[in-house]
C-alpha atoms as a PDB file:
ATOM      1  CA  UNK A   1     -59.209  10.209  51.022  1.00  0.00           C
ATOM      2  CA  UNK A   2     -57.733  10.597  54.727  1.00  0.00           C
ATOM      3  CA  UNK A   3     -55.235  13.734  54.832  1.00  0.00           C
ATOM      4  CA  UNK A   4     -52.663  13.580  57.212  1.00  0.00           C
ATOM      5  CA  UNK A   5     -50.692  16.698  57.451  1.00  0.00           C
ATOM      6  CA  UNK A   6     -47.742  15.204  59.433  1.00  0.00           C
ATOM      7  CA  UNK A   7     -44.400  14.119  59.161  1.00  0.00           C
ATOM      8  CA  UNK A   8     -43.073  11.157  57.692  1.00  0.00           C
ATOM      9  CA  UNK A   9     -40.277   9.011  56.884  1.00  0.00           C
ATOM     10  CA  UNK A  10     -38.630   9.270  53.966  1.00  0.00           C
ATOM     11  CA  UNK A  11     -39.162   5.802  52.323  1.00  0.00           C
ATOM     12  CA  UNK A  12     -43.448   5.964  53.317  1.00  0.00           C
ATOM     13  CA  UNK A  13     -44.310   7.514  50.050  1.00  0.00           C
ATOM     14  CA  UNK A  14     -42.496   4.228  48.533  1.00  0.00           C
ATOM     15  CA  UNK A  15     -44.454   2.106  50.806  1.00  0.00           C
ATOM     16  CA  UNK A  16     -47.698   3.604  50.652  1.00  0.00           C
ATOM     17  CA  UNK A  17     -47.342   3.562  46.620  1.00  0.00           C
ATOM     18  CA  UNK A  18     -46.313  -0.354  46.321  1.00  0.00           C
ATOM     19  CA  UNK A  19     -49.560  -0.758  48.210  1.00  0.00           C
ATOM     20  CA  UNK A  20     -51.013  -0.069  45.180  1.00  0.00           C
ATOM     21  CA  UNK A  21     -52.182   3.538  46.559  1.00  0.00           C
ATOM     22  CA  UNK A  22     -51.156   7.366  45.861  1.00  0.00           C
ATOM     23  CA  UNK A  23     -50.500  10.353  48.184  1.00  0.00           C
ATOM     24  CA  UNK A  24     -49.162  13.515  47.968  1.00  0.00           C
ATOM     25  CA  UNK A  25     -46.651  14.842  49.626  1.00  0.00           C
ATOM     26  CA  UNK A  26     -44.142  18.506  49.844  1.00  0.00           C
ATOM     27  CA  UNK A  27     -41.086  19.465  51.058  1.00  0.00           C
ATOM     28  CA  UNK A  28     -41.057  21.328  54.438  1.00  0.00           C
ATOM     29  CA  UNK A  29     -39.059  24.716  54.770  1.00  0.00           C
ATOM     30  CA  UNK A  30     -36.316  24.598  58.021  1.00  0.00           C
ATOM     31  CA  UNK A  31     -38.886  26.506  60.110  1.00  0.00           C
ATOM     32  CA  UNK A  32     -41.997  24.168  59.641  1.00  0.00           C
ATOM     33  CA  UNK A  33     -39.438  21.025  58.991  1.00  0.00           C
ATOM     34  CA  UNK A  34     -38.443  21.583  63.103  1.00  0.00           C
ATOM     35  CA  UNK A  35     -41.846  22.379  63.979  1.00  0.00           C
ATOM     36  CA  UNK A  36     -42.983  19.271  62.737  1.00  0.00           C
ATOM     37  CA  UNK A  37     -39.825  17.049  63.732  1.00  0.00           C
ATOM     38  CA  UNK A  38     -40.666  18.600  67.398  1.00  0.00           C
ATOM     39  CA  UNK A  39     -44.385  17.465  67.376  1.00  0.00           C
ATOM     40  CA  UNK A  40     -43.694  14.073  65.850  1.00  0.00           C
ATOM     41  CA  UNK A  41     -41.431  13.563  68.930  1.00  0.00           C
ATOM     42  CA  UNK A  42     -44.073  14.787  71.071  1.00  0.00           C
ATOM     43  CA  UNK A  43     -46.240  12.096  69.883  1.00  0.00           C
ATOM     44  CA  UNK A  44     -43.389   9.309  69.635  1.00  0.00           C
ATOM     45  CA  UNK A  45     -43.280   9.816  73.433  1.00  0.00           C
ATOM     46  CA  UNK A  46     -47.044   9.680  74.110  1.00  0.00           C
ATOM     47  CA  UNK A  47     -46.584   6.332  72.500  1.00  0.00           C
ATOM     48  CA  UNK A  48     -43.819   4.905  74.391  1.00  0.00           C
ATOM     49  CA  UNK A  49     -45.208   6.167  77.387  1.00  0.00           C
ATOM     50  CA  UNK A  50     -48.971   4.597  76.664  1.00  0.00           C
ATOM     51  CA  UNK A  51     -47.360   1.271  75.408  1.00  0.00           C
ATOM     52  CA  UNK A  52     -43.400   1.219  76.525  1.00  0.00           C
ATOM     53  CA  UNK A  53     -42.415  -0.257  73.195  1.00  0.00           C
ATOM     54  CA  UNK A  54     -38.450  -0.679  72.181  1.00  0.00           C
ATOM     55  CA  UNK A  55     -40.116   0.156  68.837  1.00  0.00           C
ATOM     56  CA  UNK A  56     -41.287   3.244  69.896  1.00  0.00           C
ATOM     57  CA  UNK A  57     -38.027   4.291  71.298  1.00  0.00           C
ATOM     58  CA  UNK A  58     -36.305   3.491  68.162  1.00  0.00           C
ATOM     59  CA  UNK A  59     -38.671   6.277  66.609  1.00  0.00           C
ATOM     60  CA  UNK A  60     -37.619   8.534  69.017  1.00  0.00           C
ATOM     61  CA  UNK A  61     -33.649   7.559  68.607  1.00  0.00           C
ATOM     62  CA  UNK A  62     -34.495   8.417  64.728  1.00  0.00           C
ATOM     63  CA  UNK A  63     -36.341  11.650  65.336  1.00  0.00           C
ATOM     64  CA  UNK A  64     -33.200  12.897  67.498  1.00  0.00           C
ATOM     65  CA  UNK A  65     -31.200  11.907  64.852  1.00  0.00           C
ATOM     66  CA  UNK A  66     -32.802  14.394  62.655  1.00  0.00           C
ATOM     67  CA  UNK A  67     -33.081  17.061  64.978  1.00  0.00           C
ATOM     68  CA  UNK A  68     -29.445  16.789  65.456  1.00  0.00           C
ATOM     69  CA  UNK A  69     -28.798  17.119  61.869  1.00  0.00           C
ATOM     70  CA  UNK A  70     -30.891  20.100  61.259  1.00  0.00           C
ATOM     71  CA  UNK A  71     -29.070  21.680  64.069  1.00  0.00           C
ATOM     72  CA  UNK A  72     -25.791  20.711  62.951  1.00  0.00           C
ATOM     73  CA  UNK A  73     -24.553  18.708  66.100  1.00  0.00           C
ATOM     74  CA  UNK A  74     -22.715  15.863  65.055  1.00  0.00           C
ATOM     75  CA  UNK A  75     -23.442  12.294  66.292  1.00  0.00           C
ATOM     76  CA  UNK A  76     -19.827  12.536  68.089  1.00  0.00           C
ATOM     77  CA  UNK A  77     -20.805  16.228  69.441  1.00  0.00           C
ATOM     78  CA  UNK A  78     -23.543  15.195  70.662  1.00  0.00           C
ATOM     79  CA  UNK A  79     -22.472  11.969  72.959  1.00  0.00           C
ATOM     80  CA  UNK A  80     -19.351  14.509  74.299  1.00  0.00           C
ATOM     81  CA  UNK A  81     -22.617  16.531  75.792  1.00  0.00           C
ATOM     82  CA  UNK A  82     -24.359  13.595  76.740  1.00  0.00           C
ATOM     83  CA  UNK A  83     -21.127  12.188  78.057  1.00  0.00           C
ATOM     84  CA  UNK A  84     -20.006  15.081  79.945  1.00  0.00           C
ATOM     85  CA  UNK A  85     -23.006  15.775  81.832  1.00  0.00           C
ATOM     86  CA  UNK A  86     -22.832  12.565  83.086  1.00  0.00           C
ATOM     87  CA  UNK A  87     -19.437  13.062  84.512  1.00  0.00           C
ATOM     88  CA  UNK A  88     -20.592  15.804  85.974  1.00  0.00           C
ATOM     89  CA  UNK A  89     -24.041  14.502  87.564  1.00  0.00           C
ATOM     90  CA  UNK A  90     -24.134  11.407  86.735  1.00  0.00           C
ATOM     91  CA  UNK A  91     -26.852   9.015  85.233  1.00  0.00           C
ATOM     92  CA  UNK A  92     -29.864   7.240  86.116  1.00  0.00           C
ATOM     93  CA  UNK A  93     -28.619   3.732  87.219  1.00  0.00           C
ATOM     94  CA  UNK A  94     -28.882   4.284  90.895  1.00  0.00           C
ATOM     95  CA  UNK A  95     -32.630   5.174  90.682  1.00  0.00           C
ATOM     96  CA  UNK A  96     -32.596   7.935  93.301  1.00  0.00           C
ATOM     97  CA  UNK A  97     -35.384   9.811  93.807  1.00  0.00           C
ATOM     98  CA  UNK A  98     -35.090  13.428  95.470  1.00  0.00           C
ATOM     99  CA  UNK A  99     -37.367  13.860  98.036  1.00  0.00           C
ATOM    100  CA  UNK A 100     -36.648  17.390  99.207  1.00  0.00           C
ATOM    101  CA  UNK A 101     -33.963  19.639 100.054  1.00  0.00           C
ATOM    102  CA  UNK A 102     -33.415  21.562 103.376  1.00  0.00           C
ATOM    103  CA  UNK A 103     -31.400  24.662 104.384  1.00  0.00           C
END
């Protein structure tokens, strides 16, 4: 038996089971749900940043996903945020880099 004790997506029970295993799994409370939804994106970014995988990014597009639902923000909401701090200082796609500041 390996345990775990991390979040999941929803269909790996499914998956793990039609592998002709078992597992058991429980349904988090809110506070230990966004605990664990905060460490799993922790470790979705050590992986994209050890391998730079599109795949990995897609587990971190998912992950905000959640967090956005358990917060309440709507898909919409959230790109008028995203959108409106870009208006307001801009993106990435000139690639500056801030060396310092003077008075």
């Amino acid at each position: 038996m390996i345990v775990y004790n991390k979040l999941v997506r929803d269909r790996i029970p499914e998956v793990i089971a039609a592998s002709g295993k078992r597992c058991e799994v429980r349904v988090l409370d809110d506070q230990e749900y966004i605990l664990r939804l905060n460490q799993k994106l922790q470790e979705e970014v050590q992986e994209y940043l050890a391998d730079q995988s599109v795949e990995e990014l897609a587990d971190i597009a998912e992950l905000i996903r959640a967090i956005l639902e358990f917060r309440g923000v709507s898909p919409d909401q959230f790109e008028e945020i995203r959108r409106a701090k870009q208006e307001a200082r801009g993106g990435f796609s000139k690639r500056l880099l801030l060396v310092h500041v003077s008075d």
